[in-house]
PDB file of N, CA and C in Angstrom:
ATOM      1  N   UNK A   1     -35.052  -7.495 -44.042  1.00  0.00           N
ATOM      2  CA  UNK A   1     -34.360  -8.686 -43.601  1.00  0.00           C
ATOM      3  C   UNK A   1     -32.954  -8.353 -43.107  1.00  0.00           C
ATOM      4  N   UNK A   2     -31.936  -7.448 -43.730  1.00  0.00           N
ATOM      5  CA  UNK A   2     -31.335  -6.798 -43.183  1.00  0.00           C
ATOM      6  C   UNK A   2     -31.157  -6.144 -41.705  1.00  0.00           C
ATOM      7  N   UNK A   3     -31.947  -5.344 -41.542  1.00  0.00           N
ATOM      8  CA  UNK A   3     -31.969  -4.816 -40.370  1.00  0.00           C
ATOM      9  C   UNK A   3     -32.413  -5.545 -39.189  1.00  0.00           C
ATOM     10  N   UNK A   4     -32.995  -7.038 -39.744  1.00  0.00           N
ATOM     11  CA  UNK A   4     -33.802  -8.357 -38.856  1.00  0.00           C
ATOM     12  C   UNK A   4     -31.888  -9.098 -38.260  1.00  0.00           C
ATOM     13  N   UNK A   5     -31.429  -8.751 -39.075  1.00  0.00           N
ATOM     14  CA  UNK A   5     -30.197 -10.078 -39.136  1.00  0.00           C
ATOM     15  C   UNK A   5     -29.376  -8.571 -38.340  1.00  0.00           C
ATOM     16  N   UNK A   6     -28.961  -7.837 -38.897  1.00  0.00           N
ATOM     17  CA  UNK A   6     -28.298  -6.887 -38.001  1.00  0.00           C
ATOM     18  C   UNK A   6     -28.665  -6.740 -36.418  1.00  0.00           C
ATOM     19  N   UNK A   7     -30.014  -6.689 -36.553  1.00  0.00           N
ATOM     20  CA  UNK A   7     -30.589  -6.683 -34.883  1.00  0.00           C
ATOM     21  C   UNK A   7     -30.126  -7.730 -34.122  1.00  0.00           C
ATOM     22  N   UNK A   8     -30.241  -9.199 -34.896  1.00  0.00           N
ATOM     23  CA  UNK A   8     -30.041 -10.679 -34.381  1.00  0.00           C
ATOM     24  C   UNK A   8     -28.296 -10.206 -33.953  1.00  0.00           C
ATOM     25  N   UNK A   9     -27.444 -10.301 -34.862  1.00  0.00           N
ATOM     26  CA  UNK A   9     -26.088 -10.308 -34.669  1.00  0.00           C
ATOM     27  C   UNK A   9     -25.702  -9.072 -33.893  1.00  0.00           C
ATOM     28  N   UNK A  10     -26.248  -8.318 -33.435  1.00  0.00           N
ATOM     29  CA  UNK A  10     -26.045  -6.881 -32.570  1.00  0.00           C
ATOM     30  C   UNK A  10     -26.338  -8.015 -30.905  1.00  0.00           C
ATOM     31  N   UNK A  11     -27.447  -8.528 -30.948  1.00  0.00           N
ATOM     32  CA  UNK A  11     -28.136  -8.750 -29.803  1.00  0.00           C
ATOM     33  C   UNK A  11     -26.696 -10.031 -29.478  1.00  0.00           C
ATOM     34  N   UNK A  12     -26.319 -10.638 -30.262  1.00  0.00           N
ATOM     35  CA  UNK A  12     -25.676 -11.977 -30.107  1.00  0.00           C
ATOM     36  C   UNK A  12     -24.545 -11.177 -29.467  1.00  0.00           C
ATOM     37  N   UNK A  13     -24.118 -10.215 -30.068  1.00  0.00           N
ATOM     38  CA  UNK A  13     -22.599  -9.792 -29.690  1.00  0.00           C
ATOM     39  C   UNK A  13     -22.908  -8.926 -28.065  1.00  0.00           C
ATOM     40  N   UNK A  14     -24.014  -8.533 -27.914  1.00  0.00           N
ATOM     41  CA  UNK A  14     -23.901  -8.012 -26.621  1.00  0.00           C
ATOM     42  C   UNK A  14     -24.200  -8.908 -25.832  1.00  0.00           C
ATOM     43  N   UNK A  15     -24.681  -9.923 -26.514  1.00  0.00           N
ATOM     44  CA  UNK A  15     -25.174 -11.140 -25.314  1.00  0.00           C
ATOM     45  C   UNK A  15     -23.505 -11.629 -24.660  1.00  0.00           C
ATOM     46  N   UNK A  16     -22.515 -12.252 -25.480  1.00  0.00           N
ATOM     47  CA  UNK A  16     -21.796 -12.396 -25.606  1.00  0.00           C
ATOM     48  C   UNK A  16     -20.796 -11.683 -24.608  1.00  0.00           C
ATOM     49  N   UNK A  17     -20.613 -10.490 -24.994  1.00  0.00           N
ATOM     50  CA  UNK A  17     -20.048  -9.108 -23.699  1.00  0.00           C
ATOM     51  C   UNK A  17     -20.480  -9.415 -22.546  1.00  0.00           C
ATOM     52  N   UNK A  18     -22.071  -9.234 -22.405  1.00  0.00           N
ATOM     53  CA  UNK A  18     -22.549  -9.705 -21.102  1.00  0.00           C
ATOM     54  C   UNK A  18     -21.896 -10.881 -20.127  1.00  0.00           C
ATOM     55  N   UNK A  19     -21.870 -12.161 -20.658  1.00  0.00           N
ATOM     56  CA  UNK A  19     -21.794 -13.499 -20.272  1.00  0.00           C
ATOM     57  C   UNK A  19     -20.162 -12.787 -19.862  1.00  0.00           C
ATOM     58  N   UNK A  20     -18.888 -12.604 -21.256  1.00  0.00           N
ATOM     59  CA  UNK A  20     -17.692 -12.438 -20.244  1.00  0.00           C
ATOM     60  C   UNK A  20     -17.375 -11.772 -19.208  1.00  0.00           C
ATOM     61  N   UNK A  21     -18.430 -10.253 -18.928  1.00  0.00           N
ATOM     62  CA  UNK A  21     -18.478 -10.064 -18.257  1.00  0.00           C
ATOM     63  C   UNK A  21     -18.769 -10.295 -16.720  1.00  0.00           C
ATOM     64  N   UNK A  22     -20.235 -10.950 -16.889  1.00  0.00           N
ATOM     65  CA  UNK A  22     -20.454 -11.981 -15.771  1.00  0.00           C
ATOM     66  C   UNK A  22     -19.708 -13.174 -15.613  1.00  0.00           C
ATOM     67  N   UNK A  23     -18.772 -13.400 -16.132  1.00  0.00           N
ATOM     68  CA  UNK A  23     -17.892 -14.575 -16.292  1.00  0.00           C
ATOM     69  C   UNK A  23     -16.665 -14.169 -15.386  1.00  0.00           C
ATOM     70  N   UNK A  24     -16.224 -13.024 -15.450  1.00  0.00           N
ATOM     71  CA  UNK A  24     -15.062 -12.313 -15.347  1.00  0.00           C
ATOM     72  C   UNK A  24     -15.683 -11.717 -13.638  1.00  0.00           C
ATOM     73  N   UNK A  25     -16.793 -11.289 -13.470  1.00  0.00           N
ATOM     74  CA  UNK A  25     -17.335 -10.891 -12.077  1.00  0.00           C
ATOM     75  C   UNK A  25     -17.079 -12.535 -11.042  1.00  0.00           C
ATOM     76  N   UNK A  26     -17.385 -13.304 -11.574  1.00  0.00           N
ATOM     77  CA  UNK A  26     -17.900 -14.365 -10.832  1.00  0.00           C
ATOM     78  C   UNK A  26     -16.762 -15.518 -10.483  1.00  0.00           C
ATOM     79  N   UNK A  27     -15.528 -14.947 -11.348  1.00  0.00           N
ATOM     80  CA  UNK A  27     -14.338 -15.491 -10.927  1.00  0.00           C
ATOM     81  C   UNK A  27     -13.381 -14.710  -9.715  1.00  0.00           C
ATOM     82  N   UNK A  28     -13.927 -13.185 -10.222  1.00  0.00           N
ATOM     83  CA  UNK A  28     -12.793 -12.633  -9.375  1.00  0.00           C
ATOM     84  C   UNK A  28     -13.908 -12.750  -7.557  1.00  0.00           C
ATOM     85  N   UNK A  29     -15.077 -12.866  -7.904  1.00  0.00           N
ATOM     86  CA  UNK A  29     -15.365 -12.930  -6.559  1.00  0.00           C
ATOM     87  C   UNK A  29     -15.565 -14.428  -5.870  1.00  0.00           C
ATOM     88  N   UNK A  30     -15.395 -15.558  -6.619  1.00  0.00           N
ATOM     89  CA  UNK A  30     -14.964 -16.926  -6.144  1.00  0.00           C
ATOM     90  C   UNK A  30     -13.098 -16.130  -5.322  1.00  0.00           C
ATOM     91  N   UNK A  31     -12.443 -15.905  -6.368  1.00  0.00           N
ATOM     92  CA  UNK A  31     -10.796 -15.432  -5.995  1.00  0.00           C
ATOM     93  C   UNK A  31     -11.142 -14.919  -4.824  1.00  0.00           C
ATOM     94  N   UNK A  32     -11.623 -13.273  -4.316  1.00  0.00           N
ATOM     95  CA  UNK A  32     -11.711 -12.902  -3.690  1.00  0.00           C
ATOM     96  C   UNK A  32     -12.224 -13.192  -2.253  1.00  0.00           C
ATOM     97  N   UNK A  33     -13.371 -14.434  -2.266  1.00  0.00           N
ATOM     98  CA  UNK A  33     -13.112 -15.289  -1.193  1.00  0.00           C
ATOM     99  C   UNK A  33     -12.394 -16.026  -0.867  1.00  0.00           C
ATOM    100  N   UNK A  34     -11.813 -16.640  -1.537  1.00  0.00           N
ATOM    101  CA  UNK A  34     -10.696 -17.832  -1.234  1.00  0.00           C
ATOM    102  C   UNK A  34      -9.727 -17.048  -1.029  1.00  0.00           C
ATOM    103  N   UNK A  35      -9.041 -15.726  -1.321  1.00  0.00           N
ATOM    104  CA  UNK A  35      -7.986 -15.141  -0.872  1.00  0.00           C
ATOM    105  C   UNK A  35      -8.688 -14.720   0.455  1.00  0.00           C
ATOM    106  N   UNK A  36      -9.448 -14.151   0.580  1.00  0.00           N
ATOM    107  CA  UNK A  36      -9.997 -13.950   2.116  1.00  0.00           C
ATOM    108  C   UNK A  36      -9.920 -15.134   2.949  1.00  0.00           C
ATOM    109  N   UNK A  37     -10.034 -15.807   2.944  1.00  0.00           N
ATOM    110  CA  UNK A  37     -10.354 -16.759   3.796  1.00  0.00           C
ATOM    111  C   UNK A  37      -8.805 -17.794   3.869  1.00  0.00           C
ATOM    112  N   UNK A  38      -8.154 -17.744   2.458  1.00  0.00           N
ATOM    113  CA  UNK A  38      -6.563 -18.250   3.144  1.00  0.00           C
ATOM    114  C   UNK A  38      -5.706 -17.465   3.629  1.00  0.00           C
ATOM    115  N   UNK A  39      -5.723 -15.959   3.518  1.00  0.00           N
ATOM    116  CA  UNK A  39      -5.223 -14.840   4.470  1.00  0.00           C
ATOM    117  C   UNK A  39      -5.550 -14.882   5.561  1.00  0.00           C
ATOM    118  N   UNK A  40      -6.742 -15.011   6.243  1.00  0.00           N
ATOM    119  CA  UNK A  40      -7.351 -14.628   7.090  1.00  0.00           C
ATOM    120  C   UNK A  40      -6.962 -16.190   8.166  1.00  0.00           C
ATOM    121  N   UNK A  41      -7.099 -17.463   6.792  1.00  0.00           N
ATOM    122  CA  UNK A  41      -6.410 -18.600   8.507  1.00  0.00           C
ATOM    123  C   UNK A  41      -4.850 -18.918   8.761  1.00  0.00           C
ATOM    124  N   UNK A  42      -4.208 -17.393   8.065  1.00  0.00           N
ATOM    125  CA  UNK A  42      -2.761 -17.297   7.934  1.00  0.00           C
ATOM    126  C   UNK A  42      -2.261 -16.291   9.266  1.00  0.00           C
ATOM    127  N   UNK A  43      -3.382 -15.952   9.798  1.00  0.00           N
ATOM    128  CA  UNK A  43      -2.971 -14.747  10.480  1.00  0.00           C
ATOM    129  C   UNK A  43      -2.289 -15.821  11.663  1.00  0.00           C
ATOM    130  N   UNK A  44      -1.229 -14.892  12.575  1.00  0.00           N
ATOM    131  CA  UNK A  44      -0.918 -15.635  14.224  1.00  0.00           C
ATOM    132  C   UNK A  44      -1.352 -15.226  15.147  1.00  0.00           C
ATOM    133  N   UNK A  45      -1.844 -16.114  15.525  1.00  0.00           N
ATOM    134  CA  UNK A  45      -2.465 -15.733  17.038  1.00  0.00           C
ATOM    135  C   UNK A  45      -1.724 -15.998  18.050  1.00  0.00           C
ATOM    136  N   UNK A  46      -2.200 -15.398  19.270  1.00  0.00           N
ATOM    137  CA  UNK A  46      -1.095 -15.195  20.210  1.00  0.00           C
ATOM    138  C   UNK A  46      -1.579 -16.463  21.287  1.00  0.00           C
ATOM    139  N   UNK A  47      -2.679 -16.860  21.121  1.00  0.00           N
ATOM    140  CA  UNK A  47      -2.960 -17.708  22.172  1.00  0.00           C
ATOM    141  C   UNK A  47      -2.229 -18.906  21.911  1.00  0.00           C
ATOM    142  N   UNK A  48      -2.389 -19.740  23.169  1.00  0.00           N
ATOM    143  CA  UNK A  48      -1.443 -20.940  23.394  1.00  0.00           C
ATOM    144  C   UNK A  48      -2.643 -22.176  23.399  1.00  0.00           C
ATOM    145  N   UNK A  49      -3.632 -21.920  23.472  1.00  0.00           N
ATOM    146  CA  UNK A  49      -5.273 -22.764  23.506  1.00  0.00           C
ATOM    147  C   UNK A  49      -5.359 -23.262  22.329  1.00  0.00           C
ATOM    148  N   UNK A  50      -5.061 -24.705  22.199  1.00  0.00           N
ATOM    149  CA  UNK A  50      -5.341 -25.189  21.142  1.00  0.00           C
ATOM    150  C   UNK A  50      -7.049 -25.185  20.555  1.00  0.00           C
ATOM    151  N   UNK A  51      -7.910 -25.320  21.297  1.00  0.00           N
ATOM    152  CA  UNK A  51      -8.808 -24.980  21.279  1.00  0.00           C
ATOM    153  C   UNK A  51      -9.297 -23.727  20.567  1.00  0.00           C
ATOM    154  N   UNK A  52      -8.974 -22.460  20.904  1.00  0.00           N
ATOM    155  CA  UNK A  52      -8.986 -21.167  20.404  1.00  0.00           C
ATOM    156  C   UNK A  52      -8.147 -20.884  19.147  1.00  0.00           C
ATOM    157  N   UNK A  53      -7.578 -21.493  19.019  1.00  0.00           N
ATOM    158  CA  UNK A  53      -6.874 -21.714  17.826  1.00  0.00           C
ATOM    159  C   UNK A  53      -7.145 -21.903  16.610  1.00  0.00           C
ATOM    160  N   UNK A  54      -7.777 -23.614  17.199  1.00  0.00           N
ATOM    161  CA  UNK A  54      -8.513 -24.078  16.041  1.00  0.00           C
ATOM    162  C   UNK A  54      -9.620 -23.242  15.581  1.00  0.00           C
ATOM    163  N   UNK A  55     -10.495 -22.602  16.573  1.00  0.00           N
ATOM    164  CA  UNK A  55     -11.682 -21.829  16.196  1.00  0.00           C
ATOM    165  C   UNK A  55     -11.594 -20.284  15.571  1.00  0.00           C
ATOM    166  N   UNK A  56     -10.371 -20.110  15.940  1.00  0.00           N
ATOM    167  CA  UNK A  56      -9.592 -18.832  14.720  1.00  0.00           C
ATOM    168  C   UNK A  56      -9.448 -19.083  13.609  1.00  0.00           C
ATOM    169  N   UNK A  57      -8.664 -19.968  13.522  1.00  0.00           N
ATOM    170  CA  UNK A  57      -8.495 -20.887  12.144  1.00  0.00           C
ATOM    171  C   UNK A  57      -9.837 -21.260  11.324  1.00  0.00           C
ATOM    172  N   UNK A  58     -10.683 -21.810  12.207  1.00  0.00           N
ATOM    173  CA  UNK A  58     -11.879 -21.957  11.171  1.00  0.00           C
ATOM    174  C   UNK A  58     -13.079 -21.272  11.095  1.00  0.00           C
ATOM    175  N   UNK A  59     -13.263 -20.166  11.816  1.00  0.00           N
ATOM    176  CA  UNK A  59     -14.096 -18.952  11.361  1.00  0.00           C
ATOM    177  C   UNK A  59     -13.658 -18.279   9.983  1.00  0.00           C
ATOM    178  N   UNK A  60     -12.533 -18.213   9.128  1.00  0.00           N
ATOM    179  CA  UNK A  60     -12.601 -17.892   8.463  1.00  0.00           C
ATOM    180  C   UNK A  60     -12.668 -18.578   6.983  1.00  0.00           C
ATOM    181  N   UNK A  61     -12.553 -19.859   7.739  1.00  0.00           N
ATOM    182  CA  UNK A  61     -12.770 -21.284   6.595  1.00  0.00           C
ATOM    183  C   UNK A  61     -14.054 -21.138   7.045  1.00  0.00           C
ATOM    184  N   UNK A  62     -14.855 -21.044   7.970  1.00  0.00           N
ATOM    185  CA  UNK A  62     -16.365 -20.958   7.201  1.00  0.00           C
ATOM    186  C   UNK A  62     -16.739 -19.551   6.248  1.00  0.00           C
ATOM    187  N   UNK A  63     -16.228 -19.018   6.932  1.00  0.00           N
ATOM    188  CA  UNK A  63     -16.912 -17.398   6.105  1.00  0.00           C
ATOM    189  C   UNK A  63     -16.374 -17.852   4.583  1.00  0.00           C
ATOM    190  N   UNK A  64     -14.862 -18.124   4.280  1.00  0.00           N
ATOM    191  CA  UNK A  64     -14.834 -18.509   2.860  1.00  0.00           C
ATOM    192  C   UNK A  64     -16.365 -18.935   2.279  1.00  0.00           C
ATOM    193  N   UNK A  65     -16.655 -20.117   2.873  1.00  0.00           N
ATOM    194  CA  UNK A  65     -17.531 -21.189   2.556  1.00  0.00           C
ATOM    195  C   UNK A  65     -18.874 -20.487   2.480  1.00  0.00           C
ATOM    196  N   UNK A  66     -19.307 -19.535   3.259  1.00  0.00           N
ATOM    197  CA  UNK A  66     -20.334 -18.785   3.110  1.00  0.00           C
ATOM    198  C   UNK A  66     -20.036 -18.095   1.646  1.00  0.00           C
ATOM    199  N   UNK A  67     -18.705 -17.393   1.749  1.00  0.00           N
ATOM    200  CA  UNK A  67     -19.269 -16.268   0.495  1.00  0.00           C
ATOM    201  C   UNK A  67     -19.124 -16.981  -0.509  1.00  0.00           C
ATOM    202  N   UNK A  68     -18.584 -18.144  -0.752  1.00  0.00           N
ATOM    203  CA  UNK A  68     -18.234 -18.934  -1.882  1.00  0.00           C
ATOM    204  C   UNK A  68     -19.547 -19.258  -2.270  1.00  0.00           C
ATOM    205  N   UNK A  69     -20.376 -20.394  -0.767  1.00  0.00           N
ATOM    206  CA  UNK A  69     -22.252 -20.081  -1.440  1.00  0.00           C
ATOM    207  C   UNK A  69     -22.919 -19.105  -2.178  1.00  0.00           C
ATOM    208  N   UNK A  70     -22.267 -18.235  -1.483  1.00  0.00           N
ATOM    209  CA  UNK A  70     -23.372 -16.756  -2.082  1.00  0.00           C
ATOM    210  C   UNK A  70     -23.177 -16.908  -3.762  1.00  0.00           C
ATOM    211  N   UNK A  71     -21.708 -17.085  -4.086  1.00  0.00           N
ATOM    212  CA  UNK A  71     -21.298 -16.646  -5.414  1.00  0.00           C
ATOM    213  C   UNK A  71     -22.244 -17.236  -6.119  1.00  0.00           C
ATOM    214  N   UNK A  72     -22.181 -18.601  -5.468  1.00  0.00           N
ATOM    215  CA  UNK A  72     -22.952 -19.739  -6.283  1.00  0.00           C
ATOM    216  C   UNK A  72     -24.002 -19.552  -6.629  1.00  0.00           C
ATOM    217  N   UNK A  73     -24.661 -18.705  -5.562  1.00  0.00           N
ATOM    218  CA  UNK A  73     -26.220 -18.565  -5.859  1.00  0.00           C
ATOM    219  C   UNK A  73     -26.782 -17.147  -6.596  1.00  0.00           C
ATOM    220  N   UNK A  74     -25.486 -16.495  -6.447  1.00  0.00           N
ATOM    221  CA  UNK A  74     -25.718 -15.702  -7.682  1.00  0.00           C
ATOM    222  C   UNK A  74     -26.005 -15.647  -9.112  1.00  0.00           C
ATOM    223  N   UNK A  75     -24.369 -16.952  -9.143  1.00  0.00           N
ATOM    224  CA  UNK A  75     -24.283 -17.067 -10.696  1.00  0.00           C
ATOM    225  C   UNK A  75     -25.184 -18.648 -11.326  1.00  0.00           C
ATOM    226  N   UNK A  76     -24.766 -19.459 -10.364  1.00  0.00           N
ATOM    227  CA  UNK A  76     -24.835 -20.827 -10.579  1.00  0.00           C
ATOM    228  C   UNK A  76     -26.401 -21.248 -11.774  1.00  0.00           C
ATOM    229  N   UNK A  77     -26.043 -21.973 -11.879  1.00  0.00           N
ATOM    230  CA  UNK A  77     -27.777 -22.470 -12.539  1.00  0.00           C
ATOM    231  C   UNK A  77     -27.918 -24.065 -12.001  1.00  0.00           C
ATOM    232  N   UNK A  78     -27.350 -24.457 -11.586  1.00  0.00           N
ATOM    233  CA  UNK A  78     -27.818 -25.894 -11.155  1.00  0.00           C
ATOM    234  C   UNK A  78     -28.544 -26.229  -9.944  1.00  0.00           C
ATOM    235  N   UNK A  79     -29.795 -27.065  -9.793  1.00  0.00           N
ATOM    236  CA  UNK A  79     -30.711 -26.697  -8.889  1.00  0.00           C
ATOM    237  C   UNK A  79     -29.952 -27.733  -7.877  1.00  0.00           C
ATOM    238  N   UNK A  80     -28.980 -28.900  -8.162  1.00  0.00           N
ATOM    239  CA  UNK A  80     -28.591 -29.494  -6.807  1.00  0.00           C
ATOM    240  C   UNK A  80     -27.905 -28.700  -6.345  1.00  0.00           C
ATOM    241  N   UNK A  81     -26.795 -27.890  -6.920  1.00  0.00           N
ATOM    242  CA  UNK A  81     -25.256 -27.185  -6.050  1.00  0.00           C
ATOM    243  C   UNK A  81     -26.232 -26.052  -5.674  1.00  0.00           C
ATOM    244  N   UNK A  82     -27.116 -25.291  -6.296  1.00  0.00           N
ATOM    245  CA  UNK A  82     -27.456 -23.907  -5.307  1.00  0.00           C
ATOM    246  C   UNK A  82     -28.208 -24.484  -4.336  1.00  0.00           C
ATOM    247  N   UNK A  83     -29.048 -25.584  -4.297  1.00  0.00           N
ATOM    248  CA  UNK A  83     -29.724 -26.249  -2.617  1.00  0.00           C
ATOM    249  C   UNK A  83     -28.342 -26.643  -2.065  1.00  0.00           C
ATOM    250  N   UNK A  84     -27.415 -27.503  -2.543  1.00  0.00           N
ATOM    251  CA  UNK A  84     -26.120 -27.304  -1.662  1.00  0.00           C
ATOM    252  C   UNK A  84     -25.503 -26.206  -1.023  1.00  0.00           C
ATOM    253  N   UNK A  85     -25.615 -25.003  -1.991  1.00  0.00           N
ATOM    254  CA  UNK A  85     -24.951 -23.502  -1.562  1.00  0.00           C
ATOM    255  C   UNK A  85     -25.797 -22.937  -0.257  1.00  0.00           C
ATOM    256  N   UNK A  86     -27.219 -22.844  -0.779  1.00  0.00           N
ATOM    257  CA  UNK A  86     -28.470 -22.739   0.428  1.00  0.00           C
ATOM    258  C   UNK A  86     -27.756 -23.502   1.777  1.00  0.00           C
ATOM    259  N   UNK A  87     -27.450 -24.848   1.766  1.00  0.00           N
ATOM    260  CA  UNK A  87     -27.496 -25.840   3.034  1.00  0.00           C
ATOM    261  C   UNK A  87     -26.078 -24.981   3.449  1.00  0.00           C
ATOM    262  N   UNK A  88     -25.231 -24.883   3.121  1.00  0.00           N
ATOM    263  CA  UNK A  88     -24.114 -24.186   3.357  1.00  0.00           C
ATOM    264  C   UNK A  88     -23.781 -23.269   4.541  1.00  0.00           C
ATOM    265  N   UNK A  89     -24.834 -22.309   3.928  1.00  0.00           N
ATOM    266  CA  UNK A  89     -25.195 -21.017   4.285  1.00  0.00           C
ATOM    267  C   UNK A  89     -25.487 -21.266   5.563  1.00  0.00           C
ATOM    268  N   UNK A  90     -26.674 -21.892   5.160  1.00  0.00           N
ATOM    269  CA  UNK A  90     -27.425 -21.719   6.786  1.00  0.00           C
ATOM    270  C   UNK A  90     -26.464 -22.894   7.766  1.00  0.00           C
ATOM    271  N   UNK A  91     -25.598 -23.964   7.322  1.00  0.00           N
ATOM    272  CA  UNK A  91     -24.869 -24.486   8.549  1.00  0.00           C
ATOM    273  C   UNK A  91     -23.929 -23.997   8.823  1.00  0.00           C
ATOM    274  N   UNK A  92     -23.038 -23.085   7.899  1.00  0.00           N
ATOM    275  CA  UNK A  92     -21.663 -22.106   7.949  1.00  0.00           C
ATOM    276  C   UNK A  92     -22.176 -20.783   9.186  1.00  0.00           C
ATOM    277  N   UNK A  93     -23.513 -20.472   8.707  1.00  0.00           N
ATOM    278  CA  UNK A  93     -23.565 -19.294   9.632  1.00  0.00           C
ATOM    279  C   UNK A  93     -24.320 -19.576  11.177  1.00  0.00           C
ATOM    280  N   UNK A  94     -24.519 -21.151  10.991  1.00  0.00           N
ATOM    281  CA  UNK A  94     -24.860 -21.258  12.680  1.00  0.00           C
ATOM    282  C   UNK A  94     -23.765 -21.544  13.127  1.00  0.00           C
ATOM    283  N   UNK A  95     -22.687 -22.088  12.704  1.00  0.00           N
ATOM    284  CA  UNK A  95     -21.393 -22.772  13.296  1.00  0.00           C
ATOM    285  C   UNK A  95     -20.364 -21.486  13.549  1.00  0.00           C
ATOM    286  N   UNK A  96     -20.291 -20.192  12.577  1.00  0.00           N
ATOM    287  CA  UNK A  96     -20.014 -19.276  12.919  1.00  0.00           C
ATOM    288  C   UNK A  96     -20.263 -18.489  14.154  1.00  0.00           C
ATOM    289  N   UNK A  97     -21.686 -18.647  14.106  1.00  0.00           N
ATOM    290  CA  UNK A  97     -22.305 -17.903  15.430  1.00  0.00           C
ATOM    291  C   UNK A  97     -21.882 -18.784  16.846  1.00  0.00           C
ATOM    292  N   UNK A  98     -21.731 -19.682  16.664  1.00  0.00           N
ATOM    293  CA  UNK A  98     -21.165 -20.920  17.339  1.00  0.00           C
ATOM    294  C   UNK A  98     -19.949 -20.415  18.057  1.00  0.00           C
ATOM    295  N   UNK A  99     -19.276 -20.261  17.031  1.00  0.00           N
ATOM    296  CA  UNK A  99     -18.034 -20.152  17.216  1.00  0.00           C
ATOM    297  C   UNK A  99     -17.610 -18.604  17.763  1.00  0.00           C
ATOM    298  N   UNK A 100     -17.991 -17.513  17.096  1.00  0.00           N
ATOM    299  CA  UNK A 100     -17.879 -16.411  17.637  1.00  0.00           C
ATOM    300  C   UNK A 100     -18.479 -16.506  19.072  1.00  0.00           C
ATOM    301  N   UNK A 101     -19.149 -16.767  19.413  1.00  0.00           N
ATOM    302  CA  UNK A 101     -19.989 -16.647  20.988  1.00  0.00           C
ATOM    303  C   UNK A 101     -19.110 -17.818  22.050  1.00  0.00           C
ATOM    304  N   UNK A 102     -18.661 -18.099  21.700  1.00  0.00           N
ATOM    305  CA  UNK A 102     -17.554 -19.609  22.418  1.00  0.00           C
ATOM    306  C   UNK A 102     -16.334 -18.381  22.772  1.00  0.00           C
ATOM    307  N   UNK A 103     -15.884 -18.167  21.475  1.00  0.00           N
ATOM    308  CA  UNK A 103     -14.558 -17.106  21.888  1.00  0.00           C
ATOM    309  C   UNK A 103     -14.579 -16.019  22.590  1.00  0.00           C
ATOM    310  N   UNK A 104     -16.203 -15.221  22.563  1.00  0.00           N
ATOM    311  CA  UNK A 104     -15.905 -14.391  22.897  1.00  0.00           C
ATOM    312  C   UNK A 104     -16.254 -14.826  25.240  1.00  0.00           C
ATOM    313  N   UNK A 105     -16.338 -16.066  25.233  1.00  0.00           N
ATOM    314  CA  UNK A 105     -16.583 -16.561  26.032  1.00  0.00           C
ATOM    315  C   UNK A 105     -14.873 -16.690  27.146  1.00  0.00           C
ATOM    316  N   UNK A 106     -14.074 -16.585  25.716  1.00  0.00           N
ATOM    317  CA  UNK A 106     -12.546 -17.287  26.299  1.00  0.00           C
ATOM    318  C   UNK A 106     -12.104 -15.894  27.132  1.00  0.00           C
ATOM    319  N   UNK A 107     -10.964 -16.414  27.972  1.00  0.00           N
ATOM    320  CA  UNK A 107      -9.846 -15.559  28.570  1.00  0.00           C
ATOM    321  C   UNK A 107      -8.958 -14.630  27.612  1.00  0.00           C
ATOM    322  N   UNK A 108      -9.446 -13.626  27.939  1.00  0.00           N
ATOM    323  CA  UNK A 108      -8.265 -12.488  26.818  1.00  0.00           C
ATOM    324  C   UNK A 108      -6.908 -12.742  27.078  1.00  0.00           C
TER     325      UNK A 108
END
């Protein structure tokens, strides 16, 4: 019974490690997008196109929004927000493609 209860409280404490660990992964890579993505609509651009502008600015407010999904669907357990994270995905990365193919359309 001993070695039953030692096993139990061994397993609890690594369970435990685990979770802060994945706890501790899943914050710094929420952080790590959101610092990406408010760096990235900090940069200056040289154009005078309000137009091109805006679409600088928000290519990287979608990509946030993409990797922020991903996180979700890594860690998340809730079946509405990861079909939210899913819908995300796939409208962040057509509007991206959107958007990259528009610019690369513009006047250098």
């Amino acid at each position: 019974m001993t070695r039953l209860l030692s096993f139990i409280l061994a397993a609890g404490l690594c369970s435990a490690a685990y979770a802060a660990d994945t706890t501790e992964a899943m914050k710094a890579e929420y952080q790590h997008a959101a610092h990406g993505m408010s760096a990235d609509m900090n940069m200056e651009s040289t154009s005078d196109n309000p137009d091109v502008l805006f679409v600088q600015g928000m290519l990287p407010h979608h990509q946030g929004a993409v990797d922020m999904a991903k996180t979700e669907l890594k860690y998340g357990k809730d079946p509405e927000i990861r079909k939210l994270a899913e819908a995300i995905i796939k409208a962040q990365d057509a509007e991206i493609a959107q958007m990259k193919a528009w610019l690369a359309k513009q006047p250098k």
